[in-house]
N, C-alpha and C. Protein backbone atom coordinates (compact mmCIF):
# COMPACT_ATOMS: atom_id res chain seq x y z
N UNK A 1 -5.64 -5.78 12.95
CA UNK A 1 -6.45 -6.47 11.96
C UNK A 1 -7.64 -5.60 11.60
N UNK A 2 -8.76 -6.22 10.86
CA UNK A 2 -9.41 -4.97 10.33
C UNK A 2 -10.85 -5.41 11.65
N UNK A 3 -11.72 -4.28 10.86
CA UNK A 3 -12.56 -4.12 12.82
C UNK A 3 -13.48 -5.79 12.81
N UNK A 4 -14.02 -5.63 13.73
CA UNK A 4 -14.61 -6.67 13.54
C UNK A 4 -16.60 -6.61 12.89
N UNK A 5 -16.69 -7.59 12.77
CA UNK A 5 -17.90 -7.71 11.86
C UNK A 5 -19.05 -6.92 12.76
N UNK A 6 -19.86 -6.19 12.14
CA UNK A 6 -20.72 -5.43 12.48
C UNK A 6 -22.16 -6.17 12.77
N UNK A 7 -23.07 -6.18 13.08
CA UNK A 7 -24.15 -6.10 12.96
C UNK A 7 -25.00 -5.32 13.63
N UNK A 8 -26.62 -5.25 13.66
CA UNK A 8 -27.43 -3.87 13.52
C UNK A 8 -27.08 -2.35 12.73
N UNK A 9 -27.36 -1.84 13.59
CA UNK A 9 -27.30 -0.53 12.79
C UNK A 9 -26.03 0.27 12.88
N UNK A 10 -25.14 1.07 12.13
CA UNK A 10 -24.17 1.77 12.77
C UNK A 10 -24.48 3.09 13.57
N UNK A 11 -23.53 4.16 13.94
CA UNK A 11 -24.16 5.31 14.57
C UNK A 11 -24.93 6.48 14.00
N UNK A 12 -25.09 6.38 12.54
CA UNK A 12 -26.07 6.95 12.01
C UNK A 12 -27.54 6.50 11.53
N UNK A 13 -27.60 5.38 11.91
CA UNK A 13 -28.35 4.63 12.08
C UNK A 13 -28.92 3.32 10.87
N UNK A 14 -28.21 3.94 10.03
CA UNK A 14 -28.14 3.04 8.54
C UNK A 14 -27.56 1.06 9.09
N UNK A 15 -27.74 0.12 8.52
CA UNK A 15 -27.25 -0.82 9.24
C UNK A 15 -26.07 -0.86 8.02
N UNK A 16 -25.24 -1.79 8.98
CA UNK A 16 -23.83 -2.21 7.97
C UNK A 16 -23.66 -2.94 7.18
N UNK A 17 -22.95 -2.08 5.89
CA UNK A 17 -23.11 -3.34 4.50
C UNK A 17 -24.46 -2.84 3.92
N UNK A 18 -24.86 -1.47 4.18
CA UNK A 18 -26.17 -1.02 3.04
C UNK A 18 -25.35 -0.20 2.35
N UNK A 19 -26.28 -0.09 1.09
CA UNK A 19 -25.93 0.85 -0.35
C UNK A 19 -25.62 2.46 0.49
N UNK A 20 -26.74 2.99 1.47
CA UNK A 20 -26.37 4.42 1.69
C UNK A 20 -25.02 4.98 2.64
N UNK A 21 -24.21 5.58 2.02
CA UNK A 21 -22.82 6.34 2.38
C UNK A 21 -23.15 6.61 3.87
N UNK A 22 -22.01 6.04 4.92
CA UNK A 22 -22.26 6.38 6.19
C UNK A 22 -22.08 7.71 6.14
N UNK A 23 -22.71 8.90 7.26
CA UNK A 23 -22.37 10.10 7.48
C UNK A 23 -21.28 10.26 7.92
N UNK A 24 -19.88 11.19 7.79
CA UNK A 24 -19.19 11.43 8.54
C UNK A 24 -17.63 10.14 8.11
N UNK A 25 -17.68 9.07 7.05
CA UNK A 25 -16.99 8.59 6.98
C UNK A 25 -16.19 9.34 6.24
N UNK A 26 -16.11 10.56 5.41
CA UNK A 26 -14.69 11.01 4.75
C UNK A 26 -13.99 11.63 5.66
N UNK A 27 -14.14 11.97 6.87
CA UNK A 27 -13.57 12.76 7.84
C UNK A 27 -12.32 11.42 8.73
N UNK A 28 -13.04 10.69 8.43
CA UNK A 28 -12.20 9.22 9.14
C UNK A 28 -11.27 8.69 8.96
N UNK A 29 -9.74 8.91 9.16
CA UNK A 29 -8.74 8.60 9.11
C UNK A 29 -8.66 7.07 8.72
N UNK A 30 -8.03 6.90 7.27
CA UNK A 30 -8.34 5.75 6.16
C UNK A 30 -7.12 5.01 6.04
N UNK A 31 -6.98 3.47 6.08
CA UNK A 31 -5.95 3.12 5.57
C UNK A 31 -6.27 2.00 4.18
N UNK A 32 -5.91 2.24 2.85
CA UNK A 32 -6.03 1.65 2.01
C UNK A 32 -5.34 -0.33 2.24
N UNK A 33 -6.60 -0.73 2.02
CA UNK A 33 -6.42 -2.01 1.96
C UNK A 33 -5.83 -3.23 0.72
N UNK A 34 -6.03 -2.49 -0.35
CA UNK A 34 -6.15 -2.75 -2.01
C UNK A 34 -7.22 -1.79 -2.94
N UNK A 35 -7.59 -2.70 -4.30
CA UNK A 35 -8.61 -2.01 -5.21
C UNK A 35 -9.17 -3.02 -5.62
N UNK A 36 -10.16 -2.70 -6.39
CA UNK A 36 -11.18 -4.04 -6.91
C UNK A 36 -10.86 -4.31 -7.91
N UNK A 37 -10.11 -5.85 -7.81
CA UNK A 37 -9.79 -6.04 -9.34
C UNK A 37 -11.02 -6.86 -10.37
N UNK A 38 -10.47 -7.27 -11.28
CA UNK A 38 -11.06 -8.20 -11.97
C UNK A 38 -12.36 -9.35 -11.52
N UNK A 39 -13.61 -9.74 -12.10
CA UNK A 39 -14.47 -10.18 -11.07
C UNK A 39 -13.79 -11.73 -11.31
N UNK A 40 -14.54 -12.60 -10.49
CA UNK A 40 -13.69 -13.87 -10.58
C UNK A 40 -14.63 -14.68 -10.67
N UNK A 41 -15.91 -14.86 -10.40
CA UNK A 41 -16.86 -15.71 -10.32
C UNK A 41 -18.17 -14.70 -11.05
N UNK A 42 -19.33 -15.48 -10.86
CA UNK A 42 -20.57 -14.69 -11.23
C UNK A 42 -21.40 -14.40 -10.13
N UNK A 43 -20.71 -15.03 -8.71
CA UNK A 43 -21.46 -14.46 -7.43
C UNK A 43 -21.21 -12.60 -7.39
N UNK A 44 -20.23 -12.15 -7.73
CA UNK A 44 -19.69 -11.05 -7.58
C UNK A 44 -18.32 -11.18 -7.11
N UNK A 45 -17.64 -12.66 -6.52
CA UNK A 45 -16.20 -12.11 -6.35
C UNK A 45 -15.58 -11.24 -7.00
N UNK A 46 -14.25 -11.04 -6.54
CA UNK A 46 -13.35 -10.34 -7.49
C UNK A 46 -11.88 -10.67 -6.67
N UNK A 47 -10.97 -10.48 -7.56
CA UNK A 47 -9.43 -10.65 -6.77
C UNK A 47 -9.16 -8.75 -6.35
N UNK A 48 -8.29 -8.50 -5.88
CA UNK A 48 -7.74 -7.53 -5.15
C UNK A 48 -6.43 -7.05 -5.66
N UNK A 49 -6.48 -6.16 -5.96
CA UNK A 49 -5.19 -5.30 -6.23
C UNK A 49 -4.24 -5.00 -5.40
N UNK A 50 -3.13 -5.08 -5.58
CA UNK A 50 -2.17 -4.45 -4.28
C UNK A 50 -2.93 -4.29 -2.32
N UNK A 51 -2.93 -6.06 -2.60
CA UNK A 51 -4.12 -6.32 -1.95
C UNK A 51 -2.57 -6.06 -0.17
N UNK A 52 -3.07 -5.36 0.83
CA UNK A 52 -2.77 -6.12 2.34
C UNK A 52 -3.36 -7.13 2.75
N UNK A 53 -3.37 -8.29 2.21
CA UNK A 53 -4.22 -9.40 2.40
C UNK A 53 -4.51 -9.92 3.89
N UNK A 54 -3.63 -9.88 4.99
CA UNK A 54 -3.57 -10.26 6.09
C UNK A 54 -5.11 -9.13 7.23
N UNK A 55 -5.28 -8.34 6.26
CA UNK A 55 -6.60 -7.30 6.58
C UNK A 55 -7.21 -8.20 6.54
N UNK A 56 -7.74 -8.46 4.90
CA UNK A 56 -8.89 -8.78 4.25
C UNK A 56 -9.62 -10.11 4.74
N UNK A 57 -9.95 -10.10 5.79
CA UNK A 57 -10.48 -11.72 6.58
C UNK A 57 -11.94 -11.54 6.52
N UNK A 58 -12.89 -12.59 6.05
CA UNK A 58 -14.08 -12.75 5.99
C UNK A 58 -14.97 -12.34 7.79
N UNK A 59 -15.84 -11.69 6.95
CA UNK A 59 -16.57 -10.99 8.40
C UNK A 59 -16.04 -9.57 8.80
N UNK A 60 -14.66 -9.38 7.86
CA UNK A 60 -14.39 -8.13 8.26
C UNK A 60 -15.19 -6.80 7.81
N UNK A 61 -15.27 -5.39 8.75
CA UNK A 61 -15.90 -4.09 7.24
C UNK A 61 -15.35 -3.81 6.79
N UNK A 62 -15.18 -3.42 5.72
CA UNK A 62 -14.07 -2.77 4.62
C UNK A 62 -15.22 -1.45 3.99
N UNK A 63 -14.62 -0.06 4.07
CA UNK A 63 -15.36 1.04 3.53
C UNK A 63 -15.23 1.04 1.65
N UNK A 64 -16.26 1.29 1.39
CA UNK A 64 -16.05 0.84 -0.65
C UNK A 64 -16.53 2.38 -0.60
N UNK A 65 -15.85 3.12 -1.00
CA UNK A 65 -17.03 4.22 -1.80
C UNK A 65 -17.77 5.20 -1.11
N UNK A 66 -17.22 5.04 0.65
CA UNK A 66 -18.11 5.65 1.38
C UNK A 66 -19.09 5.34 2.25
N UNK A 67 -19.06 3.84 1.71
CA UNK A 67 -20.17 2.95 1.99
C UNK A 67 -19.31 1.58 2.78
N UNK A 68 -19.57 1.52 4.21
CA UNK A 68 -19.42 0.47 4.81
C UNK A 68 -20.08 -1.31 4.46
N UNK A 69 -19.29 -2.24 4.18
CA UNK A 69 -19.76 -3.09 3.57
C UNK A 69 -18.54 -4.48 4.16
N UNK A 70 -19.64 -5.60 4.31
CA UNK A 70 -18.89 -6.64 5.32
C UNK A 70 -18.35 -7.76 3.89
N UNK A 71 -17.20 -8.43 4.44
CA UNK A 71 -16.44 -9.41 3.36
C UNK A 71 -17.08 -10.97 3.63
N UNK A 72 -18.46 -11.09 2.71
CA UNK A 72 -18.70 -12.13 2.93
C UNK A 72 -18.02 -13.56 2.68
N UNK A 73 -16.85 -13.18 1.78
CA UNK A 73 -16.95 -14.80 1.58
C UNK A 73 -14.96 -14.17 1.36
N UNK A 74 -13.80 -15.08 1.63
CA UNK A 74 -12.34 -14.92 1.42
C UNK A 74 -12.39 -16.35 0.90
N UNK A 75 -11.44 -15.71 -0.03
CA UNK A 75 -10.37 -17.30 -0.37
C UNK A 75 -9.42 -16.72 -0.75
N UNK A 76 -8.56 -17.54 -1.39
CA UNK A 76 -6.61 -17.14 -1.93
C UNK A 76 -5.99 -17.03 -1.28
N UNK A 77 -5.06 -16.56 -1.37
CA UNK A 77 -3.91 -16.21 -0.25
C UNK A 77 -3.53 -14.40 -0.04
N UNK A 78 -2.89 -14.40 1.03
CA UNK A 78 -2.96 -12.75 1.20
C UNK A 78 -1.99 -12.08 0.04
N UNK A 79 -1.46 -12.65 -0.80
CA UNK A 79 -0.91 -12.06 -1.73
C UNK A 79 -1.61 -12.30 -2.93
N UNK A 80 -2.74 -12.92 -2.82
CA UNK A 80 -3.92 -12.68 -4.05
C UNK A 80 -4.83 -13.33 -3.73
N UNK A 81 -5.58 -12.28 -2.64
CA UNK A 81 -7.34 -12.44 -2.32
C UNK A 81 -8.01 -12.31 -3.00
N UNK A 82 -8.93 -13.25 -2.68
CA UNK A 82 -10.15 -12.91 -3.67
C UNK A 82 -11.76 -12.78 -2.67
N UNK A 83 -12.12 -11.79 -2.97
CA UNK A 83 -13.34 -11.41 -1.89
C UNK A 83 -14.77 -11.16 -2.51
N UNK A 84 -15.70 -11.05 -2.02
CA UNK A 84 -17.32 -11.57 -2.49
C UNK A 84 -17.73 -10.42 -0.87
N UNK A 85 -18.07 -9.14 -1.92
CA UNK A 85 -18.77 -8.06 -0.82
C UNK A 85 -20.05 -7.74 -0.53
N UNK A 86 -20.39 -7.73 0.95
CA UNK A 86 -22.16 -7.64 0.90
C UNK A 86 -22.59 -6.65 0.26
N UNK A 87 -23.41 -6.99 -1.13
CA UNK A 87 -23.90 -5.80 -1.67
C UNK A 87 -23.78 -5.31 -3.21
N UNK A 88 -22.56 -6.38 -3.31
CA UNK A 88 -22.05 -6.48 -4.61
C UNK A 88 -22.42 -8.02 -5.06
N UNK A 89 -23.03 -8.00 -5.90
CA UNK A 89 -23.71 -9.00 -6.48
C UNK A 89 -23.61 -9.31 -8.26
N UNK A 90 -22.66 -10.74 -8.32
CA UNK A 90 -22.61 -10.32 -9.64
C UNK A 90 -21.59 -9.61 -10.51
N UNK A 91 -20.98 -10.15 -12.06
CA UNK A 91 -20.08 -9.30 -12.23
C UNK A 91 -20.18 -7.51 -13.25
N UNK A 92 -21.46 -7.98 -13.23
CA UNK A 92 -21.79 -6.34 -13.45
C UNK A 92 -21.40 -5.40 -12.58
N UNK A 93 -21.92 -6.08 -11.49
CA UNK A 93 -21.62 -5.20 -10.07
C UNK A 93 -19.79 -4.74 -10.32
N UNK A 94 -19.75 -5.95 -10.30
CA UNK A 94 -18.38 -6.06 -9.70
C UNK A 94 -17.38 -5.10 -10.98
N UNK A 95 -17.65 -4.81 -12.25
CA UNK A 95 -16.90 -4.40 -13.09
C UNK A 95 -17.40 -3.02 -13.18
N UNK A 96 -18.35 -2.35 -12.43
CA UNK A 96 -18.64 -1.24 -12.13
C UNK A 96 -17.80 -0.39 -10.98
N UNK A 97 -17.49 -1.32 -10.35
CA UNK A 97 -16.88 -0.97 -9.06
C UNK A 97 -15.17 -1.07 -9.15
N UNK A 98 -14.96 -1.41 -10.41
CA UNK A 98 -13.34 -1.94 -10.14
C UNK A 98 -12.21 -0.70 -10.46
N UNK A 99 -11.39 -0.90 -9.49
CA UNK A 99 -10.52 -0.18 -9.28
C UNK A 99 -10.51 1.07 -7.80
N UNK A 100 -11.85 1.05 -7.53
CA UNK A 100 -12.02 1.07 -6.67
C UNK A 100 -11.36 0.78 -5.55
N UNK A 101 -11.08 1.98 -4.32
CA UNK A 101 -10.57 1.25 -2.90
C UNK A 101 -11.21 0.34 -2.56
N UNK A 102 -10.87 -0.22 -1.50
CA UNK A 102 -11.08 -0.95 -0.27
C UNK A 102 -10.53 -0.37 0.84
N UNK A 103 -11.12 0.24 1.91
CA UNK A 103 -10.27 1.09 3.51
C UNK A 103 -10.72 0.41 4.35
N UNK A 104 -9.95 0.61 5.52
CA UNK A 104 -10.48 0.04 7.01
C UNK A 104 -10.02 1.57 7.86
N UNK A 105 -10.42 2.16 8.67
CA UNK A 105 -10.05 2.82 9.69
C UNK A 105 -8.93 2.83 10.22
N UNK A 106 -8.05 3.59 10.04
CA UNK A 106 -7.21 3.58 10.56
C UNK A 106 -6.81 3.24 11.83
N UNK A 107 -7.84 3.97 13.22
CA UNK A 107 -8.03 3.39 14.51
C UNK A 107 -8.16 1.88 14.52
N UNK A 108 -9.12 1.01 13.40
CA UNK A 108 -8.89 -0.41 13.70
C UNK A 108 -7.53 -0.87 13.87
N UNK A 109 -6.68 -0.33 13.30
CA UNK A 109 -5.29 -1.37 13.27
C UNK A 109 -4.68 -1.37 14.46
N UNK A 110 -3.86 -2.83 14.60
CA UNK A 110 -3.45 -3.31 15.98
C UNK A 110 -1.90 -2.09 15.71
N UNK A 111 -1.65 -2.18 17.10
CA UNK A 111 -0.65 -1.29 17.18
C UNK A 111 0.55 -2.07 17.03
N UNK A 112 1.53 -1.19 16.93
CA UNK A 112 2.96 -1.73 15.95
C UNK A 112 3.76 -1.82 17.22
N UNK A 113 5.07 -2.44 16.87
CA UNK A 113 6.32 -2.57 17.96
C UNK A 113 6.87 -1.18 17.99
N UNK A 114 7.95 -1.11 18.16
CA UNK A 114 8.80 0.18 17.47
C UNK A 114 9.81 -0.47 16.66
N UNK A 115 9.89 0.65 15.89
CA UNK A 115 10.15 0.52 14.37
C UNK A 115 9.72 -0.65 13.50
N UNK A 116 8.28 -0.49 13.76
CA UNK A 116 7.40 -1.17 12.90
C UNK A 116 6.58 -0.16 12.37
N UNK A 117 6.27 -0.20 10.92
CA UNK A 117 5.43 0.96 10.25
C UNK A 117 4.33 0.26 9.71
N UNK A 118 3.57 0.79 8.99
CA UNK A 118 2.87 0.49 8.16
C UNK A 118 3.35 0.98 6.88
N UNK A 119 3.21 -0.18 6.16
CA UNK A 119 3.96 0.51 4.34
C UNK A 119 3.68 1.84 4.15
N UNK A 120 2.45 2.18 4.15
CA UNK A 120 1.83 3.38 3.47
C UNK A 120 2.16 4.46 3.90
N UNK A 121 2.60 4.46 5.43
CA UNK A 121 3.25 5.06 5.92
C UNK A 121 4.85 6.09 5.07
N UNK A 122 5.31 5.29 4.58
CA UNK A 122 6.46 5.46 4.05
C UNK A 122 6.70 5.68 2.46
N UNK A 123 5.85 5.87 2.13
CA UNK A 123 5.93 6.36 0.38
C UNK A 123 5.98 8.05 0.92
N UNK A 124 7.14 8.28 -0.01
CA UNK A 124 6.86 9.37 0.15
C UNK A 124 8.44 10.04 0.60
N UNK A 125 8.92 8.86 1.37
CA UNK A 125 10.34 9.15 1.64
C UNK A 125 11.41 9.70 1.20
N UNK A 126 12.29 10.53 1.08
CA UNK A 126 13.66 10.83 0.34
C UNK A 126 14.42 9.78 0.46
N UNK A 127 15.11 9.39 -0.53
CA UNK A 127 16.36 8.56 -0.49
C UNK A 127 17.66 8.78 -1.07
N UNK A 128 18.80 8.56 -0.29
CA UNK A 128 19.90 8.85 -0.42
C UNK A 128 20.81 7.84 -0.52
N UNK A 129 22.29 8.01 -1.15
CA UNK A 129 23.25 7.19 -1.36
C UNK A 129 23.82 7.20 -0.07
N UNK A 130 24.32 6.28 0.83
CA UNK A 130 25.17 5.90 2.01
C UNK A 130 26.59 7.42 1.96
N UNK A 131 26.40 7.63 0.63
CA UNK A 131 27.62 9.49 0.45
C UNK A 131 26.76 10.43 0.43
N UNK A 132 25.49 9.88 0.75
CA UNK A 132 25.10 11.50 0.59
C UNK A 132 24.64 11.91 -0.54
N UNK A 133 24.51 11.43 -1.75
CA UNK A 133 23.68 11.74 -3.07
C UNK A 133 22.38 11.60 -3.06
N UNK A 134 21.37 12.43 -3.34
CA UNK A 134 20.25 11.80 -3.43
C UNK A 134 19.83 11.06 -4.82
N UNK A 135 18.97 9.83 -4.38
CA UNK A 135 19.02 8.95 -5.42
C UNK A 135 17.40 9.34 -5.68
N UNK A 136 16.87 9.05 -4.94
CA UNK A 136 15.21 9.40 -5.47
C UNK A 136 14.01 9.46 -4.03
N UNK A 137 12.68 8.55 -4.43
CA UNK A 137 11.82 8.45 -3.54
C UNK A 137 11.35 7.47 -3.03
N UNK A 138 11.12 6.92 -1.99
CA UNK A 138 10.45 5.42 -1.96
C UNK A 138 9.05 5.63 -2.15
N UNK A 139 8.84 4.78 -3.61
CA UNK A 139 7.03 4.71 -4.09
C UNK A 139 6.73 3.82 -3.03
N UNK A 140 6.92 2.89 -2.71
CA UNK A 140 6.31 1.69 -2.36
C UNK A 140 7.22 0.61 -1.93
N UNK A 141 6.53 -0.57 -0.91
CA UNK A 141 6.91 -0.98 -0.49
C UNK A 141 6.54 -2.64 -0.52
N UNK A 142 6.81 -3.38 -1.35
CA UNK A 142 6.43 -4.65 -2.45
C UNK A 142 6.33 -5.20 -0.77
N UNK A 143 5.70 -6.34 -0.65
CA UNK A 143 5.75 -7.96 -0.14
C UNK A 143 6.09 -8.88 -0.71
N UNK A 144 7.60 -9.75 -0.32
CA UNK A 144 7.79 -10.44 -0.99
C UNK A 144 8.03 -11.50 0.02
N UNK A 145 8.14 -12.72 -0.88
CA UNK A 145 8.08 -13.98 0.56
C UNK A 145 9.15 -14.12 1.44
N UNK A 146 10.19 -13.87 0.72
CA UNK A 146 11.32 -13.81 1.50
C UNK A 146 12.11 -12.40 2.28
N UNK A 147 11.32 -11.13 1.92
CA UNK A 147 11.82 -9.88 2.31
C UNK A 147 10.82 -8.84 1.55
N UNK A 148 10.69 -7.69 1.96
CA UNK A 148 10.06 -6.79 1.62
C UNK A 148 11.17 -6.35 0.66
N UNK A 149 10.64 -5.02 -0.44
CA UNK A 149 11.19 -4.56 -1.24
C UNK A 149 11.09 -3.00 -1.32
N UNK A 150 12.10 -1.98 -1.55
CA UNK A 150 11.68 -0.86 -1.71
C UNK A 150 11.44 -0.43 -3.04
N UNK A 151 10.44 0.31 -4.08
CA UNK A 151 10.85 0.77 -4.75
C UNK A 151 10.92 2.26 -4.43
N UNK A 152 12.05 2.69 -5.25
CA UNK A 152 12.57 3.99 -5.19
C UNK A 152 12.54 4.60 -6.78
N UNK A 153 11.55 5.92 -6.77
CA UNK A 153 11.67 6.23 -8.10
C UNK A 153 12.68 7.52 -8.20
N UNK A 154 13.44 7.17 -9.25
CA UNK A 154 14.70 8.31 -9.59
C UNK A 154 14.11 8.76 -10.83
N UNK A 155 14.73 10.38 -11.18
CA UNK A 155 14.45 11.27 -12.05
C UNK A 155 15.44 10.65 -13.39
N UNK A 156 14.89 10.32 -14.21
CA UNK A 156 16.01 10.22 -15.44
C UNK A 156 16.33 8.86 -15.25
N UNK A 157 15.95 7.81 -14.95
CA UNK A 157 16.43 6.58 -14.43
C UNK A 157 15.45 5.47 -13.91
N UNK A 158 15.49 3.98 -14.57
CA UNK A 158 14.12 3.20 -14.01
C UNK A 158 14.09 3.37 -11.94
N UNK A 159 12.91 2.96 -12.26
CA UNK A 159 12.81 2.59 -10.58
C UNK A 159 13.76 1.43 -10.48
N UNK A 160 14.58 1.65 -8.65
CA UNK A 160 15.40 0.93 -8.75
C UNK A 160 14.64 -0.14 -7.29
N UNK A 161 15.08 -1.42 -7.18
CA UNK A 161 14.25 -2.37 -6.31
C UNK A 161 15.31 -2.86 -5.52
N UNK A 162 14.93 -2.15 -4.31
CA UNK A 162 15.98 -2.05 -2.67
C UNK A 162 15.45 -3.45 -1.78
N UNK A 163 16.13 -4.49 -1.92
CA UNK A 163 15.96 -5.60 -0.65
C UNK A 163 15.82 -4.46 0.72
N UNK A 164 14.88 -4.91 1.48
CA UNK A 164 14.68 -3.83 2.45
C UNK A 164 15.58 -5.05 4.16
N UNK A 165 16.70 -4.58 3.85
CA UNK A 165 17.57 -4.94 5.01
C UNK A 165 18.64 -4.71 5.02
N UNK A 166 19.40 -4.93 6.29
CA UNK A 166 20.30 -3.85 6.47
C UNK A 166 21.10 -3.30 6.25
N UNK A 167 22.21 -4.75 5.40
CA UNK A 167 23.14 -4.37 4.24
C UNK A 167 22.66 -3.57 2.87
N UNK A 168 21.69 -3.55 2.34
CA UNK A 168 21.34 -2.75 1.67
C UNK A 168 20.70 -1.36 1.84
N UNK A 169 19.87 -1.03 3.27
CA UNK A 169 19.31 -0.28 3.61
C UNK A 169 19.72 -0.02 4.85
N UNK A 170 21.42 0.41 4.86
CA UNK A 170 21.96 0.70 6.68
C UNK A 170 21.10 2.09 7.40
N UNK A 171 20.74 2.78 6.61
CA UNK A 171 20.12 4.09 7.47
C UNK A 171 18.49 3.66 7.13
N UNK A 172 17.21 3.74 8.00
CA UNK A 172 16.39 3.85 8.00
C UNK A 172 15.48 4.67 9.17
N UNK A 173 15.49 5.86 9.00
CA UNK A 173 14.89 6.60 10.14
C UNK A 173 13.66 7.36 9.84
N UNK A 174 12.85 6.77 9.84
CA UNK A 174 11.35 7.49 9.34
C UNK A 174 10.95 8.70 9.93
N UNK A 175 11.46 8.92 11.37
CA UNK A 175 10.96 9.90 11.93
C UNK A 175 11.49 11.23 11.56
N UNK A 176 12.95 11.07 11.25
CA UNK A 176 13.82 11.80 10.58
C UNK A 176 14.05 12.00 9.44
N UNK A 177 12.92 11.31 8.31
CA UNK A 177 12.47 10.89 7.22
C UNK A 177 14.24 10.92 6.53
N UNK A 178 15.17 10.13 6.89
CA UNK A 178 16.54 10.01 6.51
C UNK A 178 16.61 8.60 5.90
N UNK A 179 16.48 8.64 4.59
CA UNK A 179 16.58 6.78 4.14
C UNK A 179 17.65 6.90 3.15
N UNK A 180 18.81 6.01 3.64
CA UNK A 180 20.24 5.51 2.77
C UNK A 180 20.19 4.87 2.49
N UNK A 181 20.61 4.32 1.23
CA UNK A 181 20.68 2.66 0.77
C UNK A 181 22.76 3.02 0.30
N UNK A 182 22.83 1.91 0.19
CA UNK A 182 23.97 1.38 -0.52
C UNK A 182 24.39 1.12 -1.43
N UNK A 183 25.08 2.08 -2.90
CA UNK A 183 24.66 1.54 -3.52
C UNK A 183 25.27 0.75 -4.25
N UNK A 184 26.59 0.58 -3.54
CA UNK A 184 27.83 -0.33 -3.59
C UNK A 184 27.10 -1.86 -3.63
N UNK A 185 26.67 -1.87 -2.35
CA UNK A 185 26.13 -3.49 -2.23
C UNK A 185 24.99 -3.52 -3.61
N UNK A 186 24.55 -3.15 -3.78
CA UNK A 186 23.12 -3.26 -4.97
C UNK A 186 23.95 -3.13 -6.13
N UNK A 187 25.27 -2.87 -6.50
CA UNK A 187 25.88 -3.08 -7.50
C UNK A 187 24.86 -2.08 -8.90
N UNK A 188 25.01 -0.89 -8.05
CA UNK A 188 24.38 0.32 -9.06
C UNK A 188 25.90 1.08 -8.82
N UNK A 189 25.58 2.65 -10.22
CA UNK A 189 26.57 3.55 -10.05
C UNK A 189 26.39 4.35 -9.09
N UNK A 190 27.27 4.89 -8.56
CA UNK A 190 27.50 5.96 -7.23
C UNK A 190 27.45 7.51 -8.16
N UNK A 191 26.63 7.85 -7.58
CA UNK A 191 26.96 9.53 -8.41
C UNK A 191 28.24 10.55 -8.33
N UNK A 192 28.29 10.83 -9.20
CA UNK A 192 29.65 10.91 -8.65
C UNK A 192 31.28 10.26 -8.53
N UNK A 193 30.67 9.15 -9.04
CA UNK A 193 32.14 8.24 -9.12
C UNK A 193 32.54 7.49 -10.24
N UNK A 194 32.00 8.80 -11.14
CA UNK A 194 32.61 8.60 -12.56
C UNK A 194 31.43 8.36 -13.44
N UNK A 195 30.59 7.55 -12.86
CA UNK A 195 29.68 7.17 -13.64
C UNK A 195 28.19 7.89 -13.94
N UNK A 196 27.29 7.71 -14.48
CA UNK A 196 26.52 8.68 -14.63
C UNK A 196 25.43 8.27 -13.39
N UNK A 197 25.34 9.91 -13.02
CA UNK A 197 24.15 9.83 -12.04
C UNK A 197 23.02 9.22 -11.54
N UNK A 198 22.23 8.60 -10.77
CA UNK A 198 21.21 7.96 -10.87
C UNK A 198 20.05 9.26 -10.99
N UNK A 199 20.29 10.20 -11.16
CA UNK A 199 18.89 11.47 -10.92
C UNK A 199 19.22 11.88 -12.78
N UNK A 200 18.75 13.27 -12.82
CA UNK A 200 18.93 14.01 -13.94
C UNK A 200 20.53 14.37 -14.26
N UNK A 201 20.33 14.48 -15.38
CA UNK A 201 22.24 14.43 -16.26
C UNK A 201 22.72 15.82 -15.27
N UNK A 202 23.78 15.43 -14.77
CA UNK A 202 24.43 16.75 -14.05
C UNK A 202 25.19 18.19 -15.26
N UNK A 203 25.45 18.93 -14.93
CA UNK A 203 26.01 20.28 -15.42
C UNK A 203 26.92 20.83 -15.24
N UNK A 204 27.80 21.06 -16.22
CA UNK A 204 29.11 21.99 -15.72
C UNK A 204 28.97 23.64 -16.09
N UNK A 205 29.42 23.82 -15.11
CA UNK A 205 29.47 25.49 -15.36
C UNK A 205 31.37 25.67 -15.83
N UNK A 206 30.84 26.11 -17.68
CA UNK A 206 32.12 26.02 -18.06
C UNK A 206 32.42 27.57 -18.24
N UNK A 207 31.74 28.48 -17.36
CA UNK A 207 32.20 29.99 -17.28
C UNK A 207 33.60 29.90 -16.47
């Protein structure tokens, strides 16, 4: 979860949740929480972008900008928080600031099972057809209520949206950065099997 609520001063001696940039926080291994969306009130709320909502709990710090700053006030749900930050006051504030991260430390987070990741972890992945074609990349990794989602972006071709389980996704090995999908079950074309590629138009060498 994210760290817990601060008070006094931090180790540079600034207290937590002031305007001045802690020393030493860009060096600090970051995990993106969301961005600042839209303000929502005239206190300064705002809702959250590609929010990890299950972070975002009132009293938590969340780094804005460099600048350590506590979540005074939560409401919504973790798939659309809406948060009110010490310091941000107002939707001037708040439409100055938007788009903006939100981070927590990476060291805060509770530790995982095995083969438990963190999304962010995994953008970035190669992905392949269950034959061996490569199909594209995994951008991202949706929350959805009933199952997570992969998207995978292919060259020449929309992003395609992978139910993330097992019939659809039999190979998943992060460490071996080896990700297969199926693309039989997802009822896409197979490259290769007549139909046109999911990547860039293939080539014949008619020498």
């Amino acid at each position: 979860m994210a760290t817990d609520p601060q008070s006094g001063p931090d180790a540079s001696g600034a207290p937590a949740g002031s305007d001045a940039p802690v020393p030493g926080l860009d060096a600090v291994p970051m995990y993106a929480l969301g961005r600042i969306g839209k303000a929502h009130s005239l206190d300064g709320s705002f809702g959250v972008t590609k929010p990890k909502g299950e972070h975002l709990v009132q009293g938590a710090i969340v780094v804005v900008a460099g600048v350590e700053r506590e979540i005074v006030r939560r409401s919504g749900t973790d798939a659309k928080p809406i948060l009110r930050l010490q310091g941000i006051d107002g939707i001037d504030a708040v439409e100055a600031m938007r788009g903006t991260d939100l981070f927590i430390p990476r060291a805060s987070l509770p530790e995982l099972d095995d083969e438990e990741y963190w999304p962010d972890d995994l953008v970035g992945l190669p992905v392949r057809a269950t034959t061996g074609e490569p199909v594209g990349t995994l951008a991202e990794v949706l929350t959805m209520p009933s199952v997570d989602v992969l998207r995978v972006e292919r060259d020449g071709a929309v992003d395609l949206l992978v139910p993330f389980h097992r019939e659809a996704v039999p190979v998943f090995d992060v460490e071996g950065r080896d990700v297969a999908i199926d693309l039989v079950f997802l009822d896409e074309p197979v490259p290769g099997a007549g139909d046109a590629p999911a990547g860039p138009a293939a080539t014949t060498d008619e020498g």
